[in-house]
PDB file of N, CA and C in Angstrom:
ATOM      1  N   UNK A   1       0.820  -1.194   0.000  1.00  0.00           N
ATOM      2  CA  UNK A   1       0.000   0.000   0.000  1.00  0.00           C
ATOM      3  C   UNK A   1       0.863   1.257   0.000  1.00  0.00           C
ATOM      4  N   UNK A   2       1.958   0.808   0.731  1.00  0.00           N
ATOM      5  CA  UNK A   2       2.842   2.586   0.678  1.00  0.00           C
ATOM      6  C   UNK A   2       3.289   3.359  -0.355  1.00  0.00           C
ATOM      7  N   UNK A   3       3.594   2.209  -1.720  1.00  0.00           N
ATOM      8  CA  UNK A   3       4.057   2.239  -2.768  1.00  0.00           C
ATOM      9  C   UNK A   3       3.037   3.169  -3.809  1.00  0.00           C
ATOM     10  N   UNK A   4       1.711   3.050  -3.036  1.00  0.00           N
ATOM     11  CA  UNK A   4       0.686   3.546  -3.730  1.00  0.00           C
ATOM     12  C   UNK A   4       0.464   5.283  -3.049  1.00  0.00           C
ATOM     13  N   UNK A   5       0.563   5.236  -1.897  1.00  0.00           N
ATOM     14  CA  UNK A   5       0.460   6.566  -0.916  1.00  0.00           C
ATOM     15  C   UNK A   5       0.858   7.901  -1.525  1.00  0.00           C
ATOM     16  N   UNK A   6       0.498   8.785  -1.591  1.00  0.00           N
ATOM     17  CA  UNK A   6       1.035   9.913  -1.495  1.00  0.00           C
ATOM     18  C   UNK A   6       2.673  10.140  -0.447  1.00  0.00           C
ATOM     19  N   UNK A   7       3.703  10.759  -1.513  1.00  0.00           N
ATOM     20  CA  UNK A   7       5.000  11.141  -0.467  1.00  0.00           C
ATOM     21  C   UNK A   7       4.456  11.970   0.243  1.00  0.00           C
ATOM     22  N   UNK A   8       5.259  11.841   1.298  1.00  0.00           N
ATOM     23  CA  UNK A   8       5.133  12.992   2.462  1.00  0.00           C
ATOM     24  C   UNK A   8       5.277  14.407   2.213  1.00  0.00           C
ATOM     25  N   UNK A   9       5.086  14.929   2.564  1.00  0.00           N
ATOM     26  CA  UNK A   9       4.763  16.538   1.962  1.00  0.00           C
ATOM     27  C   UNK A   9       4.677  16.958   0.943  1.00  0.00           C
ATOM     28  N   UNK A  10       4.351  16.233  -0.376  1.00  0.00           N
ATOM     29  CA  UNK A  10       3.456  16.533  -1.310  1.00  0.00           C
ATOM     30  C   UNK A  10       2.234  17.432  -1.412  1.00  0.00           C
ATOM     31  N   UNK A  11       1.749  17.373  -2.559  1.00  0.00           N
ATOM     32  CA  UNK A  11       0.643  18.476  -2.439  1.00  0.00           C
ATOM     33  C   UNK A  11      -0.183  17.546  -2.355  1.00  0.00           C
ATOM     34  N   UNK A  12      -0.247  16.263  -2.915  1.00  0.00           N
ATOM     35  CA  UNK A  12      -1.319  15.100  -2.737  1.00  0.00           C
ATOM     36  C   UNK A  12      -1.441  14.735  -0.828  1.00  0.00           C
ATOM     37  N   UNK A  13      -0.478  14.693  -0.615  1.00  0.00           N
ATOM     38  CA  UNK A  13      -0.497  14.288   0.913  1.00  0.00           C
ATOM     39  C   UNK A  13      -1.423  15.329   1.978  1.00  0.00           C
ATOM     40  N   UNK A  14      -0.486  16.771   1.419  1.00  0.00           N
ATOM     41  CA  UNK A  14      -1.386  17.638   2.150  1.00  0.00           C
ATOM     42  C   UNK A  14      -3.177  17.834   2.157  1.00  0.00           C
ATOM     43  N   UNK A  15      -3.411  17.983   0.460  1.00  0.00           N
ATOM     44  CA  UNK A  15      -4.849  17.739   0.205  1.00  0.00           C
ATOM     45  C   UNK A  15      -5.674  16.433   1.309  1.00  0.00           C
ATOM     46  N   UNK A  16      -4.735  15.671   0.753  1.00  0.00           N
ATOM     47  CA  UNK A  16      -5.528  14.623   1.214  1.00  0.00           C
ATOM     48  C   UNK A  16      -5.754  14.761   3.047  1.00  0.00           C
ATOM     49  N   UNK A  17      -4.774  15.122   3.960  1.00  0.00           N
ATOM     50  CA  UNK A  17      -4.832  15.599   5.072  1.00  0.00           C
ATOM     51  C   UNK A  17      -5.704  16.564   5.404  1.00  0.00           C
ATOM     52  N   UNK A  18      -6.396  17.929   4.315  1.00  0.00           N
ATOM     53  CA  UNK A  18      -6.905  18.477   4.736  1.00  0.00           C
ATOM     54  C   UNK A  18      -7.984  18.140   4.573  1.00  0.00           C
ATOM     55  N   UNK A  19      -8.316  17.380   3.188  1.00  0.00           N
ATOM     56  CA  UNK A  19      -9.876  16.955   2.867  1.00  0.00           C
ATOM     57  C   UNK A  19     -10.586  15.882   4.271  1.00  0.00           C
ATOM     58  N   UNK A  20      -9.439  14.974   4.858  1.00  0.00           N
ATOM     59  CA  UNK A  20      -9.603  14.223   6.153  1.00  0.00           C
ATOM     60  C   UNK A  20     -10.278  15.119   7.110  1.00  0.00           C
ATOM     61  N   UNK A  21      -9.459  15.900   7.518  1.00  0.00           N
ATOM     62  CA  UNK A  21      -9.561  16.812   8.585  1.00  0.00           C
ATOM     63  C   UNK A  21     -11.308  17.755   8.208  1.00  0.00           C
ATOM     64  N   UNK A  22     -10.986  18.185   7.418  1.00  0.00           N
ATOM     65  CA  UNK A  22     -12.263  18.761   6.940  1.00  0.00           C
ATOM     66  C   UNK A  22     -13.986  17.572   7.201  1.00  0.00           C
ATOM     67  N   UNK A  23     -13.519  16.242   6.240  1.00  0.00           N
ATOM     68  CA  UNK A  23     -14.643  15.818   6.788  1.00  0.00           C
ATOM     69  C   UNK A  23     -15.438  14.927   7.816  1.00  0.00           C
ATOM     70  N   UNK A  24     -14.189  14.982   8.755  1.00  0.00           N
ATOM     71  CA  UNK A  24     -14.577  14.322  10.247  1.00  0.00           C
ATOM     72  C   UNK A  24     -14.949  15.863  10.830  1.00  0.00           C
ATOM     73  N   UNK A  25     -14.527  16.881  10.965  1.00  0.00           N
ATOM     74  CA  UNK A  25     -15.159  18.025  11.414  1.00  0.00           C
ATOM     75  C   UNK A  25     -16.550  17.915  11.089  1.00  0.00           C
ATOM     76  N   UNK A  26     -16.919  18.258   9.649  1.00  0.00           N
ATOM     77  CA  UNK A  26     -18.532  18.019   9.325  1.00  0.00           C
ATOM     78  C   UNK A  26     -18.929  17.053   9.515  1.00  0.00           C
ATOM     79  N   UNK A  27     -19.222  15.875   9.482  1.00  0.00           N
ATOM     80  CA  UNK A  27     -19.726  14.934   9.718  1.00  0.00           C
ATOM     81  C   UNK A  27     -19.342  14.522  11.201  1.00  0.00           C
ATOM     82  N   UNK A  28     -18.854  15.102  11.955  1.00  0.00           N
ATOM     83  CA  UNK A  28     -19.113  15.058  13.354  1.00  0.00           C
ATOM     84  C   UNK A  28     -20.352  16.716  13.839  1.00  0.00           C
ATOM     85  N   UNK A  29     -20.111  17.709  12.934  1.00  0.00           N
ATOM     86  CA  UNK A  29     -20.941  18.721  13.183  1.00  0.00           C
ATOM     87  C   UNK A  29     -21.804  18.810  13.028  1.00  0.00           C
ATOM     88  N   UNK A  30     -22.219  18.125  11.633  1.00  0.00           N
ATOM     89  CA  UNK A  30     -23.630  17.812  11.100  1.00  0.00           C
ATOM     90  C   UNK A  30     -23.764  16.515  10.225  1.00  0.00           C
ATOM     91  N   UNK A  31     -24.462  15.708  11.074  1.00  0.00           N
ATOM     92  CA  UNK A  31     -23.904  14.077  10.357  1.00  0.00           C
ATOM     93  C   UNK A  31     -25.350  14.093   9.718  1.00  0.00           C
ATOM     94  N   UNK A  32     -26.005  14.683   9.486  1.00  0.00           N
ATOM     95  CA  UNK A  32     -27.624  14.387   8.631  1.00  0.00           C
ATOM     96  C   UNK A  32     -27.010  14.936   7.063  1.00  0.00           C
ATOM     97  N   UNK A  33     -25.893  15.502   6.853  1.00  0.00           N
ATOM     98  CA  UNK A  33     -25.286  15.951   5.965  1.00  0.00           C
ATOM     99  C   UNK A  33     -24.756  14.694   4.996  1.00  0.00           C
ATOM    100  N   UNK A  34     -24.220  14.053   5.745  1.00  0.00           N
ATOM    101  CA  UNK A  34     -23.692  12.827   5.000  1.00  0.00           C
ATOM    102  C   UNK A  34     -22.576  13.500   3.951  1.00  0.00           C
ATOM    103  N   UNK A  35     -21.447  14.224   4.687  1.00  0.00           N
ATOM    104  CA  UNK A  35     -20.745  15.026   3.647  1.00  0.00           C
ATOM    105  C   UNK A  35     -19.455  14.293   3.125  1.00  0.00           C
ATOM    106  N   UNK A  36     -19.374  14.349   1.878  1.00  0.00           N
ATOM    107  CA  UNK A  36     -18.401  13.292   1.304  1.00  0.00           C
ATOM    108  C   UNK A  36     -17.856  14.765  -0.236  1.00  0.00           C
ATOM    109  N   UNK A  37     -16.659  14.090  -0.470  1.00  0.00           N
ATOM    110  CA  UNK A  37     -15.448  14.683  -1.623  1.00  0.00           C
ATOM    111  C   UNK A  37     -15.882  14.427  -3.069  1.00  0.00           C
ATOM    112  N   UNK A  38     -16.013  14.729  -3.991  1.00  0.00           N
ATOM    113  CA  UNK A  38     -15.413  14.002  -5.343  1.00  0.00           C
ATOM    114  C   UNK A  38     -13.845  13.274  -4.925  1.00  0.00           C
ATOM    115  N   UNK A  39     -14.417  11.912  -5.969  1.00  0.00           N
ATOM    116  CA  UNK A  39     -13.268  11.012  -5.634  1.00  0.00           C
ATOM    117  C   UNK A  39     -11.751  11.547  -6.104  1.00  0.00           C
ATOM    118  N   UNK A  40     -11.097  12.137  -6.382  1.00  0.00           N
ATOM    119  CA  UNK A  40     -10.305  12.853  -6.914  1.00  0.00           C
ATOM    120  C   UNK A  40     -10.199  14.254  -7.730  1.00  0.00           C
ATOM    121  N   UNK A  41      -9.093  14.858  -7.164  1.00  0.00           N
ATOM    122  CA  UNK A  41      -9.111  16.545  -7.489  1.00  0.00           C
ATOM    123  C   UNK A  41      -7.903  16.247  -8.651  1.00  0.00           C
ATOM    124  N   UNK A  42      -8.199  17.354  -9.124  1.00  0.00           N
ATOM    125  CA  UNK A  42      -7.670  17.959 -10.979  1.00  0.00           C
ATOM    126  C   UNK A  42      -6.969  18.624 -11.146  1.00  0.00           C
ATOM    127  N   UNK A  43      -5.499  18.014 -10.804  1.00  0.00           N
ATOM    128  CA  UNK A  43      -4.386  19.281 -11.052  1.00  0.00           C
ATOM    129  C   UNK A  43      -3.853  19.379 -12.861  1.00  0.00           C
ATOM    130  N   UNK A  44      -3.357  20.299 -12.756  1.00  0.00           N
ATOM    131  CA  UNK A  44      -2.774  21.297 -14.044  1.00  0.00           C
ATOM    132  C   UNK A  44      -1.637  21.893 -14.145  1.00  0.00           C
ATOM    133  N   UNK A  45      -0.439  21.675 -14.627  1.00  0.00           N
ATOM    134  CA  UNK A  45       0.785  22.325 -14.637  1.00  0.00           C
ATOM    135  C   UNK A  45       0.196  23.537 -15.780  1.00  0.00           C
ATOM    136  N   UNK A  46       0.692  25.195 -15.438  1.00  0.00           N
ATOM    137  CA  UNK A  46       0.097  25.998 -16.500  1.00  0.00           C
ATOM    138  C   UNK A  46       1.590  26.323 -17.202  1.00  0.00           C
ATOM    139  N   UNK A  47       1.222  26.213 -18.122  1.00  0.00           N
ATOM    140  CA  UNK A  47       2.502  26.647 -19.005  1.00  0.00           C
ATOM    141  C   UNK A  47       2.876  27.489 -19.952  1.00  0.00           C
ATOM    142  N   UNK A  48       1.527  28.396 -19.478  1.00  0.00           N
ATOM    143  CA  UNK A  48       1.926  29.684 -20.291  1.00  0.00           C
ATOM    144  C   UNK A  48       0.506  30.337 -20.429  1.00  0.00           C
ATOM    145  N   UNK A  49       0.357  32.047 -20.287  1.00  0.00           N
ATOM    146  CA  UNK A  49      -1.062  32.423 -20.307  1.00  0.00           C
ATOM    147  C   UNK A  49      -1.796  32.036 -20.596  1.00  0.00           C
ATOM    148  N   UNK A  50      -1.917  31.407 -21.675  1.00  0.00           N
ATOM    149  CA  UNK A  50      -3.368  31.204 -22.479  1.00  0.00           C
ATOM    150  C   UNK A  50      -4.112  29.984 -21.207  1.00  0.00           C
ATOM    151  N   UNK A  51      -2.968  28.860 -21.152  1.00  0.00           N
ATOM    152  CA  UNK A  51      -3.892  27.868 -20.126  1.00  0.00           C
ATOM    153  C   UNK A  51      -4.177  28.600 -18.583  1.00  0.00           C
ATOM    154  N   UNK A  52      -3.365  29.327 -18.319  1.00  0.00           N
ATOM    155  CA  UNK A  52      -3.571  30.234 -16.634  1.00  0.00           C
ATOM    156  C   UNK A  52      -4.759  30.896 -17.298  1.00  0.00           C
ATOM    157  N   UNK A  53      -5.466  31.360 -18.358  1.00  0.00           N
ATOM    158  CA  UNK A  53      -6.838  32.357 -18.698  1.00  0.00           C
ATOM    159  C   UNK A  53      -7.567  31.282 -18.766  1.00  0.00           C
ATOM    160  N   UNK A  54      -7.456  30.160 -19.378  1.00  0.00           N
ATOM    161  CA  UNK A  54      -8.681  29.321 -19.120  1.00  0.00           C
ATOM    162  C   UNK A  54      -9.232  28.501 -18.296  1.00  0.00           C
ATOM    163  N   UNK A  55      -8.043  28.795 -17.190  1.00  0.00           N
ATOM    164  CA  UNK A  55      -8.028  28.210 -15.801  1.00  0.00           C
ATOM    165  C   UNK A  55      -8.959  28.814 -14.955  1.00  0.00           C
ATOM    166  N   UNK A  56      -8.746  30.342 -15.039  1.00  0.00           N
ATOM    167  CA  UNK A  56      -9.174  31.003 -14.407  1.00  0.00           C
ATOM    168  C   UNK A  56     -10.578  31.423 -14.533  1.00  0.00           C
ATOM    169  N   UNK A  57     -10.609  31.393 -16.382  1.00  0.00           N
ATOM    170  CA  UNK A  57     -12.229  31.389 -16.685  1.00  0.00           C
ATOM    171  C   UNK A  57     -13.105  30.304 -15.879  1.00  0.00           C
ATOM    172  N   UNK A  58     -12.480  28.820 -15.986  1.00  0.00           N
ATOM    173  CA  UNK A  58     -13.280  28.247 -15.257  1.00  0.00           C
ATOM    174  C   UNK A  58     -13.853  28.386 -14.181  1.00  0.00           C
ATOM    175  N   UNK A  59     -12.910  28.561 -13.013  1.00  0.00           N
ATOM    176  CA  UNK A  59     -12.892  29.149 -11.323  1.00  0.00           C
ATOM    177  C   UNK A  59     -13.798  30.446 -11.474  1.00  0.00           C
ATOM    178  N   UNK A  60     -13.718  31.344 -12.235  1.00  0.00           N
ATOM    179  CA  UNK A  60     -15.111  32.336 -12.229  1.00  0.00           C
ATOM    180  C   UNK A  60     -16.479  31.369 -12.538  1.00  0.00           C
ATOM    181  N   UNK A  61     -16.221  31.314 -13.730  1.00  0.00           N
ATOM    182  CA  UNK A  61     -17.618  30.902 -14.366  1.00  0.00           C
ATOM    183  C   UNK A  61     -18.306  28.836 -13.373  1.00  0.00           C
ATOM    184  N   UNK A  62     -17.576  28.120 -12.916  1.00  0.00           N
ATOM    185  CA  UNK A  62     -18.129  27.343 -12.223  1.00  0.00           C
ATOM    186  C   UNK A  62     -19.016  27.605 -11.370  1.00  0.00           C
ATOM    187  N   UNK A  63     -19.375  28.106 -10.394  1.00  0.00           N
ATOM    188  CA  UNK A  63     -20.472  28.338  -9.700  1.00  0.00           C
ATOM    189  C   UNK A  63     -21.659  28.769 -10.343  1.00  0.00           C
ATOM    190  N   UNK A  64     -21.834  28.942 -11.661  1.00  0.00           N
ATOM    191  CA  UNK A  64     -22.709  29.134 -12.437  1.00  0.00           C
ATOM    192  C   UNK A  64     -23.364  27.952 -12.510  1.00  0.00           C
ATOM    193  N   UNK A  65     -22.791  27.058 -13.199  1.00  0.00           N
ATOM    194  CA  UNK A  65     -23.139  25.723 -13.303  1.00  0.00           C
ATOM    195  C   UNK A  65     -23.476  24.482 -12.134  1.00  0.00           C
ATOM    196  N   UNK A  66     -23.603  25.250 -11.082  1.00  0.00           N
ATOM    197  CA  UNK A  66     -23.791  24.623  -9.481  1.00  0.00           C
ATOM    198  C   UNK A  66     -24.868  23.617  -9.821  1.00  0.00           C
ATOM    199  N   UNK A  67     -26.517  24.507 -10.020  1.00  0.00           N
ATOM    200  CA  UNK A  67     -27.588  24.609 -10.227  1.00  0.00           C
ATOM    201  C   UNK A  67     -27.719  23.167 -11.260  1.00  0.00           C
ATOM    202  N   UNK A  68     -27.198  22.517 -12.436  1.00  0.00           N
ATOM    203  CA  UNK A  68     -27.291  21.852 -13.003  1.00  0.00           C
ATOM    204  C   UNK A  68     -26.273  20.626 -12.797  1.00  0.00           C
ATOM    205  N   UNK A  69     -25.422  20.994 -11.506  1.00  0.00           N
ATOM    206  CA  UNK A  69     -24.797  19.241 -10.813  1.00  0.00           C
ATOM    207  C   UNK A  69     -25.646  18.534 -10.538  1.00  0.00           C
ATOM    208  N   UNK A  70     -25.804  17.302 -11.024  1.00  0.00           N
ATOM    209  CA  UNK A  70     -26.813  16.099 -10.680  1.00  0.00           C
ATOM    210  C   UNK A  70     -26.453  15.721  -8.948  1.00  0.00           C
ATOM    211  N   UNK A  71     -25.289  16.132  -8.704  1.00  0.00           N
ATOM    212  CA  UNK A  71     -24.597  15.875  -7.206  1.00  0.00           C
ATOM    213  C   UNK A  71     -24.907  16.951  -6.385  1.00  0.00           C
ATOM    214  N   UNK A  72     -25.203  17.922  -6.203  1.00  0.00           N
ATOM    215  CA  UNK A  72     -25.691  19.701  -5.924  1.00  0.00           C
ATOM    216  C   UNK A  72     -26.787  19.032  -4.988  1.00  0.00           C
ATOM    217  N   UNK A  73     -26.543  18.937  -3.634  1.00  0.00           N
ATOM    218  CA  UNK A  73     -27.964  18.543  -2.441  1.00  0.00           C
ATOM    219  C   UNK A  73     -29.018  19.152  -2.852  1.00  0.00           C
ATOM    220  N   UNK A  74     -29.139  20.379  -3.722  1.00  0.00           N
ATOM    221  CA  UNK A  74     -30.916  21.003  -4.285  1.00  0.00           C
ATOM    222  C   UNK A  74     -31.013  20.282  -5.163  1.00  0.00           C
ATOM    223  N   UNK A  75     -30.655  19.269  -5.768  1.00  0.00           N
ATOM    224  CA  UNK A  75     -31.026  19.165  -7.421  1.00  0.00           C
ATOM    225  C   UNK A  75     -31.404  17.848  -6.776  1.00  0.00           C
ATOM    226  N   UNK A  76     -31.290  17.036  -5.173  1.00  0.00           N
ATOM    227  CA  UNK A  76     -31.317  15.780  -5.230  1.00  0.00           C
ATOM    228  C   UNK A  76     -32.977  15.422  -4.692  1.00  0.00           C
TER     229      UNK A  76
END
C-alpha cells in the first residue's frame, strides 16, 4: 500500500490531510449531511497564459453551473 500513498509533503499528501480533517469536522458537526469529496481533485501544470486564462475562466464561471450538478444537495 505505501508504494501507492502519497509522499510525504506533497501536495497530494497535504490535500488529502486536509480533505480528512475537513470531513470528520462536518460529519461530526452535522452528520444528517452525510458530507463526502469528489473522488479525486484535478491538477494542471500551466505553461503559459493562455492555459492560466482558461483556468481562471473556469474558477469564475463554475459556480454558475452549481444549479445543473446532478450531485448539488438542491437538485437531489
Amino acid at each position: 500500500m505505501s508504494t501507492i500513498s502519497p509522499k510525504p509533503n506533497s501536495i497530494s499528501s497535504i490535500i488529502d490531510s486536509y480533505k480528512s480533517i475537513v470531513t470528520k469536522t462536518i460529519n461530526q458537526k452535522y452528520p444528517e449531511i452525510n458530507f463526502g469529496w469528489q473522488s479525486r481533485f484535478n491538477d494542471h501544470i500551466i505553461r503559459n497564459k493562455q492555459s492560466l486564462y482558461r483556468i481562471r475562466e473556469y474558477i469564475r464561471n463554475n459556480p454558475l453551473n452549481w444549479d445543473k450538478d446532478e450531485n448539488n444537495l438542491k437538485n437531489i
